[in-house]
N, C-alpha and C. Protein backbone atom coordinates (compact mmCIF):
# COMPACT_ATOMS: atom_id res chain seq x y z
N UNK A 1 9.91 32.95 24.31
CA UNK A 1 10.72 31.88 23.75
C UNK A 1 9.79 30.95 22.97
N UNK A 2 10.02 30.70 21.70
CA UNK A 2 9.09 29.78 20.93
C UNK A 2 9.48 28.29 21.14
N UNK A 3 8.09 27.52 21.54
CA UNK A 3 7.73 26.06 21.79
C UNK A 3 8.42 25.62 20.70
N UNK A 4 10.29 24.57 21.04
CA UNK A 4 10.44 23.58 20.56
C UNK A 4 9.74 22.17 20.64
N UNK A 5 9.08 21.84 19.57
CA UNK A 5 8.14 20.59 19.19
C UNK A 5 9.12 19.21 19.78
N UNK A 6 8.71 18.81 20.49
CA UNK A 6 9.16 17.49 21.10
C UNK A 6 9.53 16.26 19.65
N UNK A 7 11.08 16.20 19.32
CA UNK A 7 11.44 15.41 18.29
C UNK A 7 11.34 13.83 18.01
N UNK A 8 11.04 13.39 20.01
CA UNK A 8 10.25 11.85 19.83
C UNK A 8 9.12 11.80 19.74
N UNK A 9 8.08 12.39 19.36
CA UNK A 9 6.60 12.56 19.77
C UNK A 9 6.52 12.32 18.38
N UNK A 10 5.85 11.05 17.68
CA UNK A 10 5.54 11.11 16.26
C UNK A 10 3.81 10.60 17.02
N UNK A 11 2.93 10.43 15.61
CA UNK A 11 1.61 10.16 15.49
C UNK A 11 1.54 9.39 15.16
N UNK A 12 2.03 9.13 13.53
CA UNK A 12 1.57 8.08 12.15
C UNK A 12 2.88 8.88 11.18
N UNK A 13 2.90 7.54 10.08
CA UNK A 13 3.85 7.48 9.58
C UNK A 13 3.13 7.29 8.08
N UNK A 14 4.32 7.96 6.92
CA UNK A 14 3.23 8.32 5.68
C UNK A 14 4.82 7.19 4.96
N UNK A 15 4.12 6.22 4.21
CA UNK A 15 4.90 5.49 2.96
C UNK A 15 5.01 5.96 1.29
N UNK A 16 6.41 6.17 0.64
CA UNK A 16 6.04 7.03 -0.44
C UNK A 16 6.96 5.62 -1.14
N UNK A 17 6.31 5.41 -2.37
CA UNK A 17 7.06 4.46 -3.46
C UNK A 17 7.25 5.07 -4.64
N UNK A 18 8.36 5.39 -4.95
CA UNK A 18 8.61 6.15 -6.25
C UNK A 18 7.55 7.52 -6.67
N UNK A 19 7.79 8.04 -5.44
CA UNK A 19 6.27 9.30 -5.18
C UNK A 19 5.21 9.13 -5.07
N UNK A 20 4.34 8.04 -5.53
CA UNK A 20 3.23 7.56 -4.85
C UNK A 20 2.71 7.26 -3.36
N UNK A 21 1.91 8.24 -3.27
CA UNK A 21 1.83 8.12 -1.57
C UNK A 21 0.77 6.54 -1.19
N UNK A 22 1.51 6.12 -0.44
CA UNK A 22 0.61 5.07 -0.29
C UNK A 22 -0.07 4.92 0.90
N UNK A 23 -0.04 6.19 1.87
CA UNK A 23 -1.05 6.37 3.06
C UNK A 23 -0.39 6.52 4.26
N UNK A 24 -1.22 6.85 5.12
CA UNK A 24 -0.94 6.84 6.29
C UNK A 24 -0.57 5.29 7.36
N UNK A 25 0.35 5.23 7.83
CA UNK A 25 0.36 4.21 8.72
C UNK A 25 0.60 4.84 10.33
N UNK A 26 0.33 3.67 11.49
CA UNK A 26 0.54 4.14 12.70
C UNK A 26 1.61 3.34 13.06
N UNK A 27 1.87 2.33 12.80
CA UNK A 27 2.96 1.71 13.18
C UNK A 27 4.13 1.41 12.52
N UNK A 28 5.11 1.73 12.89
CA UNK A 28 6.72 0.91 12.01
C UNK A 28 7.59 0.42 12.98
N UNK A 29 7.91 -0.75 12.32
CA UNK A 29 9.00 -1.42 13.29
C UNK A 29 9.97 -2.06 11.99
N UNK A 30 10.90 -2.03 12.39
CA UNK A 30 12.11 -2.68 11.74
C UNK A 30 13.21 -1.74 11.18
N UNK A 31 13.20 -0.41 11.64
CA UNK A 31 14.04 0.27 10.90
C UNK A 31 15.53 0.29 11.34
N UNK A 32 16.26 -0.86 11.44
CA UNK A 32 17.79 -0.83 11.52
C UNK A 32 18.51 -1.65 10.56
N UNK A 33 19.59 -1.50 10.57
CA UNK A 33 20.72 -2.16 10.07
C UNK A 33 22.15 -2.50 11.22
N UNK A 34 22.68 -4.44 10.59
CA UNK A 34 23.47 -4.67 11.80
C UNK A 34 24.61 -4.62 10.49
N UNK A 35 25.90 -4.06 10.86
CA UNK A 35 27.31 -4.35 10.29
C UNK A 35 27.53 -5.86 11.18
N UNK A 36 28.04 -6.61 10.18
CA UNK A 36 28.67 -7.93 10.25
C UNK A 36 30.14 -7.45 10.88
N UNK A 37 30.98 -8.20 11.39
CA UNK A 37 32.15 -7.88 12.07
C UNK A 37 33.46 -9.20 11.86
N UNK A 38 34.15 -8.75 11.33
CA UNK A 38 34.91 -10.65 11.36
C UNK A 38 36.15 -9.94 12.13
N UNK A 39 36.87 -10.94 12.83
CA UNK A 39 37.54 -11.02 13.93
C UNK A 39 39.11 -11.38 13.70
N UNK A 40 40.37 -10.74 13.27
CA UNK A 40 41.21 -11.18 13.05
C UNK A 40 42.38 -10.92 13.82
N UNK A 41 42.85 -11.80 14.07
CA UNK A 41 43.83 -12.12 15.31
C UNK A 41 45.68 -11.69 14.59
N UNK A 42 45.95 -10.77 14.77
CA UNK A 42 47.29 -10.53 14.09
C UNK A 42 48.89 -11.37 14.93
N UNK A 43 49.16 -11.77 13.96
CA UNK A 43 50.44 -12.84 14.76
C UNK A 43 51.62 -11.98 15.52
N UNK A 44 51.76 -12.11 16.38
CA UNK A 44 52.53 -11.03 17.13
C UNK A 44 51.77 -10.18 18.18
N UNK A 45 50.78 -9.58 17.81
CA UNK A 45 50.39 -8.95 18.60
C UNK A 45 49.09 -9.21 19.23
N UNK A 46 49.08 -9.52 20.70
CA UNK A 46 48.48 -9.80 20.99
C UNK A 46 47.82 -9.29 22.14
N UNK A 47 48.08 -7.28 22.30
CA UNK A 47 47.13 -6.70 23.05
C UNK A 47 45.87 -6.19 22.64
N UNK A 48 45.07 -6.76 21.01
CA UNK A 48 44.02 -6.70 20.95
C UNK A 48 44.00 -7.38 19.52
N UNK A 49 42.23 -7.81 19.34
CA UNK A 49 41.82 -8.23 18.28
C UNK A 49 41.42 -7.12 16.87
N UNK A 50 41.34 -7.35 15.57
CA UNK A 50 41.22 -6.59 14.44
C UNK A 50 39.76 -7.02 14.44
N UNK A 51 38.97 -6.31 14.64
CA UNK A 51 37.41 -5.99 13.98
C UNK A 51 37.14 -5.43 12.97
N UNK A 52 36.63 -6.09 11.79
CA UNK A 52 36.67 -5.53 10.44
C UNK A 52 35.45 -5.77 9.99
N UNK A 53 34.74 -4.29 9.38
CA UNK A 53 33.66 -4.47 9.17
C UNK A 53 33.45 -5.28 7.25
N UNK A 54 32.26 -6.39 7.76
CA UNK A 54 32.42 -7.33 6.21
C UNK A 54 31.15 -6.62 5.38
N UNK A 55 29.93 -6.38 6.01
CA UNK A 55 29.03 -6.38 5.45
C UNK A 55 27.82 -5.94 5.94
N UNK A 56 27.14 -5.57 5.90
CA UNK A 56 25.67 -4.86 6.28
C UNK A 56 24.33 -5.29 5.80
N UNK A 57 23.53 -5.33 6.79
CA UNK A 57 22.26 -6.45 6.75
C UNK A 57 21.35 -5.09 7.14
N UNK A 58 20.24 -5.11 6.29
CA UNK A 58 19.12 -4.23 6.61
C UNK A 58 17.53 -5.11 6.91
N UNK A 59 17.27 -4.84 7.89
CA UNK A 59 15.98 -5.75 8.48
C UNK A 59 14.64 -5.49 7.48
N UNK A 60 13.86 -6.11 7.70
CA UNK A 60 12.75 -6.07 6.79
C UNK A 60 11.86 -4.96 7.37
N UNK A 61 10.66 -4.01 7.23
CA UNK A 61 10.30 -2.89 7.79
C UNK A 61 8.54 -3.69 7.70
N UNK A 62 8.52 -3.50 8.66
CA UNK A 62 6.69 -3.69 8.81
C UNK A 62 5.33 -2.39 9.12
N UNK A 63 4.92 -2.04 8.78
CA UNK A 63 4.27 -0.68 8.37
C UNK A 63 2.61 -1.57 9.24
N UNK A 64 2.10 -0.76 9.83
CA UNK A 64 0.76 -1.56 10.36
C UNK A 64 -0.42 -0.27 10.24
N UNK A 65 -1.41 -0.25 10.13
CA UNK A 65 -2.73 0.72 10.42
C UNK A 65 -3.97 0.11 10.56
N UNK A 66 -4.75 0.93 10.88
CA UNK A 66 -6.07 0.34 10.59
C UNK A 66 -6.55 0.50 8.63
N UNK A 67 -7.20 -0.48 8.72
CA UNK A 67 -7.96 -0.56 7.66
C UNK A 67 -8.86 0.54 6.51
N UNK A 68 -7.92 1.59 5.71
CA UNK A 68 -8.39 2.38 4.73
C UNK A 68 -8.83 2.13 3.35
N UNK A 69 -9.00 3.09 2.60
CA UNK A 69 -9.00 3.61 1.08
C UNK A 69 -7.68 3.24 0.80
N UNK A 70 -6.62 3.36 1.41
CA UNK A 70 -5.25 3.44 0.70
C UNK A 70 -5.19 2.12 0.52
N UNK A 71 -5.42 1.11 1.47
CA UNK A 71 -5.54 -0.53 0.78
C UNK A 71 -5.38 -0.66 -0.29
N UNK A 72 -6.05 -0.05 -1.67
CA UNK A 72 -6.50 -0.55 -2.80
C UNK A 72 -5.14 -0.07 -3.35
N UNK A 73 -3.83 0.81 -3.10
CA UNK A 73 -2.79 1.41 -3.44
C UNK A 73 -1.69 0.34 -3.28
N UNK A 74 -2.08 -0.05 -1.78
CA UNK A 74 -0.91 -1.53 -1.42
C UNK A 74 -1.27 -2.54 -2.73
N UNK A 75 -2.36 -3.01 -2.73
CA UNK A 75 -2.33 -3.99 -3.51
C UNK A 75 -2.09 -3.74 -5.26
N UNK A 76 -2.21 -2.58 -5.22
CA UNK A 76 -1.90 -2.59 -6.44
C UNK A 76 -0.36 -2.61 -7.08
N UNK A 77 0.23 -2.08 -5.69
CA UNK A 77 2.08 -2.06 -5.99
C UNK A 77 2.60 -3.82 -5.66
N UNK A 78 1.64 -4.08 -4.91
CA UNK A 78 2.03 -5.98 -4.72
C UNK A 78 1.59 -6.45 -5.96
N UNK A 79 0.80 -6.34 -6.56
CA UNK A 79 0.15 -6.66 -7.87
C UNK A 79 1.65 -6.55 -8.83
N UNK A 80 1.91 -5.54 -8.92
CA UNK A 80 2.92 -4.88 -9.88
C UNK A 80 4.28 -5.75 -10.00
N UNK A 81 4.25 -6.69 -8.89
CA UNK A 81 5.57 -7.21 -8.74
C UNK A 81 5.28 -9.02 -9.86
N UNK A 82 4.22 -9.09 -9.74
CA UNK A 82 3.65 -10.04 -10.40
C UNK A 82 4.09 -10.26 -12.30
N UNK A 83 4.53 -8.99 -12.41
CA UNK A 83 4.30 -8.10 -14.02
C UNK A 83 5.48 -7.65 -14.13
N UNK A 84 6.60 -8.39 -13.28
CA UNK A 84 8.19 -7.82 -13.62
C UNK A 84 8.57 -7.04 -12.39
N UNK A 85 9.52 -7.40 -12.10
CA UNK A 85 9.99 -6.60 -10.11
C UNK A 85 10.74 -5.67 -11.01
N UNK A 86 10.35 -4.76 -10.34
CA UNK A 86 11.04 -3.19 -10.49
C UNK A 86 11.56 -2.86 -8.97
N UNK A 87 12.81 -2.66 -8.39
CA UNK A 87 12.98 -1.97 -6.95
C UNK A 87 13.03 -0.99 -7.19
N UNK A 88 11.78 -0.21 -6.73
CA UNK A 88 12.04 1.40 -6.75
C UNK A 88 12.51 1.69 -5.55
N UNK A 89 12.69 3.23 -5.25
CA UNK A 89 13.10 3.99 -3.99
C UNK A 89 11.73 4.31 -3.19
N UNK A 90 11.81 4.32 -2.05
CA UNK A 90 10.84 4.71 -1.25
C UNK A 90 10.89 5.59 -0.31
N UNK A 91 10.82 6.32 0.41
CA UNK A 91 10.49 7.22 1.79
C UNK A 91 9.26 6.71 3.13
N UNK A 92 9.89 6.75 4.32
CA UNK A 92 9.03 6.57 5.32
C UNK A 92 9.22 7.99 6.00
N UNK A 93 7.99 8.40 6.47
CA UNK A 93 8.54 9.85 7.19
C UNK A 93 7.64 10.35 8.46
N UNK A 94 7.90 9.81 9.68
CA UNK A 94 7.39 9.75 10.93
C UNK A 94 7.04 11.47 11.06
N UNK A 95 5.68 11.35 11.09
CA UNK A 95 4.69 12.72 11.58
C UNK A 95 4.52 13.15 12.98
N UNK A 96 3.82 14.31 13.32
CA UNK A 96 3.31 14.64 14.70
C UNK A 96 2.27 14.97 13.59
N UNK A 97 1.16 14.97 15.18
CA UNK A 97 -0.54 15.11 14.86
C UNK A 97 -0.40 16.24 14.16
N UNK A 98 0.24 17.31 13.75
CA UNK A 98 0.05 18.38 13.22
C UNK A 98 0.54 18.30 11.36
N UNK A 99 1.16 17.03 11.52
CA UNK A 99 1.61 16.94 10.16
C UNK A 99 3.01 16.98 9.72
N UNK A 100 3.50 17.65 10.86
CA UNK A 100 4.92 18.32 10.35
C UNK A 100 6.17 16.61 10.73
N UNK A 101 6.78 16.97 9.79
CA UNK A 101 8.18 15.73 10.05
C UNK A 101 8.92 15.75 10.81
N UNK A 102 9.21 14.87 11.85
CA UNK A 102 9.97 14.59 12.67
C UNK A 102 11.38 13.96 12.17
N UNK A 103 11.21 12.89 11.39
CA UNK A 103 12.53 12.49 10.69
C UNK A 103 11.81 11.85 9.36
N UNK A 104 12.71 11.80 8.28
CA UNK A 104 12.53 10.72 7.16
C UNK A 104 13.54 9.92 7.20
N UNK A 105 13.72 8.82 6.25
CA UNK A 105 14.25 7.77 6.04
C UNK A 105 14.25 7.02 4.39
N UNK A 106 15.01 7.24 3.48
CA UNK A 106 15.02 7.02 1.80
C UNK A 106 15.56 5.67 1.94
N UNK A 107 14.99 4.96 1.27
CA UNK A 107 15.06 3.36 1.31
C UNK A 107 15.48 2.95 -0.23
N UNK A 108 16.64 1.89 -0.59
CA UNK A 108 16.86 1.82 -1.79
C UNK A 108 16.15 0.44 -2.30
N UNK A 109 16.05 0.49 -3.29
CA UNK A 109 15.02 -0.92 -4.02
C UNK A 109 13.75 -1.64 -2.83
N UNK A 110 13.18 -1.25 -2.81
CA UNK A 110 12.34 -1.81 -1.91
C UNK A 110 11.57 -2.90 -2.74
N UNK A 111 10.70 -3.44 -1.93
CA UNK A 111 9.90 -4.98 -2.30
C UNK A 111 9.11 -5.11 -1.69
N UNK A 112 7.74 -4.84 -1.65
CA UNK A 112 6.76 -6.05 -0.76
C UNK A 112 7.48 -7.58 -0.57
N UNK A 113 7.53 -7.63 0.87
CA UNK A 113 7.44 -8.96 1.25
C UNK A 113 6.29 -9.66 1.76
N UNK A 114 5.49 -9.31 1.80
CA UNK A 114 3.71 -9.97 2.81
C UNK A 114 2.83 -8.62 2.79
N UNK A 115 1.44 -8.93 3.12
CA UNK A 115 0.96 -8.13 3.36
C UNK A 115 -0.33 -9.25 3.98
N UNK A 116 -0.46 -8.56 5.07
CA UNK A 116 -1.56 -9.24 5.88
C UNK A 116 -3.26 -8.30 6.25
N UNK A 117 -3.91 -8.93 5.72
CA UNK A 117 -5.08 -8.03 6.08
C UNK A 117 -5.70 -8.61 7.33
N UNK A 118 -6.97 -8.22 7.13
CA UNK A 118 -7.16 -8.07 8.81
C UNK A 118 -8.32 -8.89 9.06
N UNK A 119 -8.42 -9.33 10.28
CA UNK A 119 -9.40 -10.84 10.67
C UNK A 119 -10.47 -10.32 10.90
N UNK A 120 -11.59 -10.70 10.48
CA UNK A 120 -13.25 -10.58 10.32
C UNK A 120 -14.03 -11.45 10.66
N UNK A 121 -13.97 -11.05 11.92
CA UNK A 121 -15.00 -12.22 13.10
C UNK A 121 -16.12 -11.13 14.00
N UNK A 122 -17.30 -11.66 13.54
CA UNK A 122 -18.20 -10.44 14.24
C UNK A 122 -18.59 -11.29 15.61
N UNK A 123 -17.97 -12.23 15.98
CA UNK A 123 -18.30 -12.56 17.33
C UNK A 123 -17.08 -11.99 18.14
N UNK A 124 -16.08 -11.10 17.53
CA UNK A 124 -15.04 -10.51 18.76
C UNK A 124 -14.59 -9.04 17.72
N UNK A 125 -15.89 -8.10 17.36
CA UNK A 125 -15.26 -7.15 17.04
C UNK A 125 -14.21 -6.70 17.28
N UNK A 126 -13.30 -5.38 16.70
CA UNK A 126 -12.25 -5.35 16.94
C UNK A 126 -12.11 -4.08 15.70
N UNK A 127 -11.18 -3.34 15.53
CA UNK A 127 -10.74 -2.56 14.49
C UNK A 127 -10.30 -3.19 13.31
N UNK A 128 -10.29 -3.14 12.27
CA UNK A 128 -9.64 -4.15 11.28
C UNK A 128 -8.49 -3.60 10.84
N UNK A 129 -7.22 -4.07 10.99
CA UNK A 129 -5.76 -3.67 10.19
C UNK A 129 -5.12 -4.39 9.61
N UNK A 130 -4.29 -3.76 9.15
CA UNK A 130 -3.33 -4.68 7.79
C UNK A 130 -2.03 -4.18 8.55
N UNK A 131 -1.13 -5.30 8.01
CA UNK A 131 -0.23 -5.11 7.83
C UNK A 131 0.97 -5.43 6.74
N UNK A 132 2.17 -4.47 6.39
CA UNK A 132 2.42 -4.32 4.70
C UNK A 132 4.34 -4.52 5.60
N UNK A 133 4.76 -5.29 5.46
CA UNK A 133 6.01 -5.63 5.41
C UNK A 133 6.89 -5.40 4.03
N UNK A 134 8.10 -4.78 4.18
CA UNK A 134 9.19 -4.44 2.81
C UNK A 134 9.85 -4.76 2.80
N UNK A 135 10.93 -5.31 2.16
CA UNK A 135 12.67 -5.69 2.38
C UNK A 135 13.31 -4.34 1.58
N UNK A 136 14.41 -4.06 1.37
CA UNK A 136 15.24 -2.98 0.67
C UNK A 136 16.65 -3.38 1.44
N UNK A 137 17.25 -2.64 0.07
CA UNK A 137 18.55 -2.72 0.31
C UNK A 137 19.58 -1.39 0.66
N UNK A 138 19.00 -0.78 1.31
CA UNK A 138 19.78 0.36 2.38
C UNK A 138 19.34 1.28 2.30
N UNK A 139 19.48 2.36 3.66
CA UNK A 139 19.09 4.04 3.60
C UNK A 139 20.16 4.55 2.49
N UNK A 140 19.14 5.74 1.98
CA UNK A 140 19.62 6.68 1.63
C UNK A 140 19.00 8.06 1.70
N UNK A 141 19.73 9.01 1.55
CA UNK A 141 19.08 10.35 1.66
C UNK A 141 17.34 10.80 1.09
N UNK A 142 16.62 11.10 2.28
CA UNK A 142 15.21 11.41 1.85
C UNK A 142 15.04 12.38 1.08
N UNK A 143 15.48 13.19 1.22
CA UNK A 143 15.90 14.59 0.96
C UNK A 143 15.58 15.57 2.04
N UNK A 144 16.20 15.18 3.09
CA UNK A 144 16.32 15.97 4.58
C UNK A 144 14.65 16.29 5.12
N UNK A 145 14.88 16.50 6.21
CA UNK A 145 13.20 16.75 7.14
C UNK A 145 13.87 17.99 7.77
């Protein structure tokens, strides 16, 4: 019987901006969206409430690693926004150590929102990382994993 690969087991996570790979990351957090809900009470009837969906909010995505070569890639797409905002499309696509995809995720207009580099104190070594926060305005198809 051939070893099914465990589908929660990711490693690191690879960021793509309009096909530009912009590296490896180990951390992501923020990947949901909440539907808004408004509440309408119909006259007469009153064995339940109308829940109607208004609108959809997508959270901001925070991407974290240690400190690479690909750096010079982040800043250059934060740079870019400086010179006219373009929202391109992006891809996040959670790996196992072997490489292979566990899931993707196609993101529409994305944006640097922050990008934090990493604190340089040689009295409390430490690994140095960044972190690269995005806003966008909704999933869409990666083109399947």
């Amino acid at each position: 019987m051939p070893a099914t690969p465990d589908p929660g087991s990711t490693v690191f996570f690879t960021l793509t901006v309009d096909g530009q790979n912009l590296g490896l990351f180990n951390g992501c957090e923020g990947l949901s969206s909440t539907v808004e809900i408004e509440r309408h009470q119909e006259g007469g009837n009153n064995g339940f409430v109308w829940q109607l969906p208004t609108r959809v909010n997508f959270s901001t995505i925070r991407l974290t690693r240690p400190l690479t070569a690909d750096t010079a890639r982040v800043a250059t797409w934060i740079s870019s926004v400086t010179t006219g905002i373009t929202r391109p499309t992006a891809q996040i696509a959670a790996l196992r150590a072997d490489g292979s995809i566990v899931a993707q995720w196609g993101l529409m207009e994305v944006l640097p929102v922050s990008w934090t580099g990493p604190t340089l104190n040689p009295e409390s070594p430490a690994v140095a990382t960044e972190t690269l926060e995005i806003a966008h305005h909704g999933f869409t198809d990666a083109g399947g994993a």
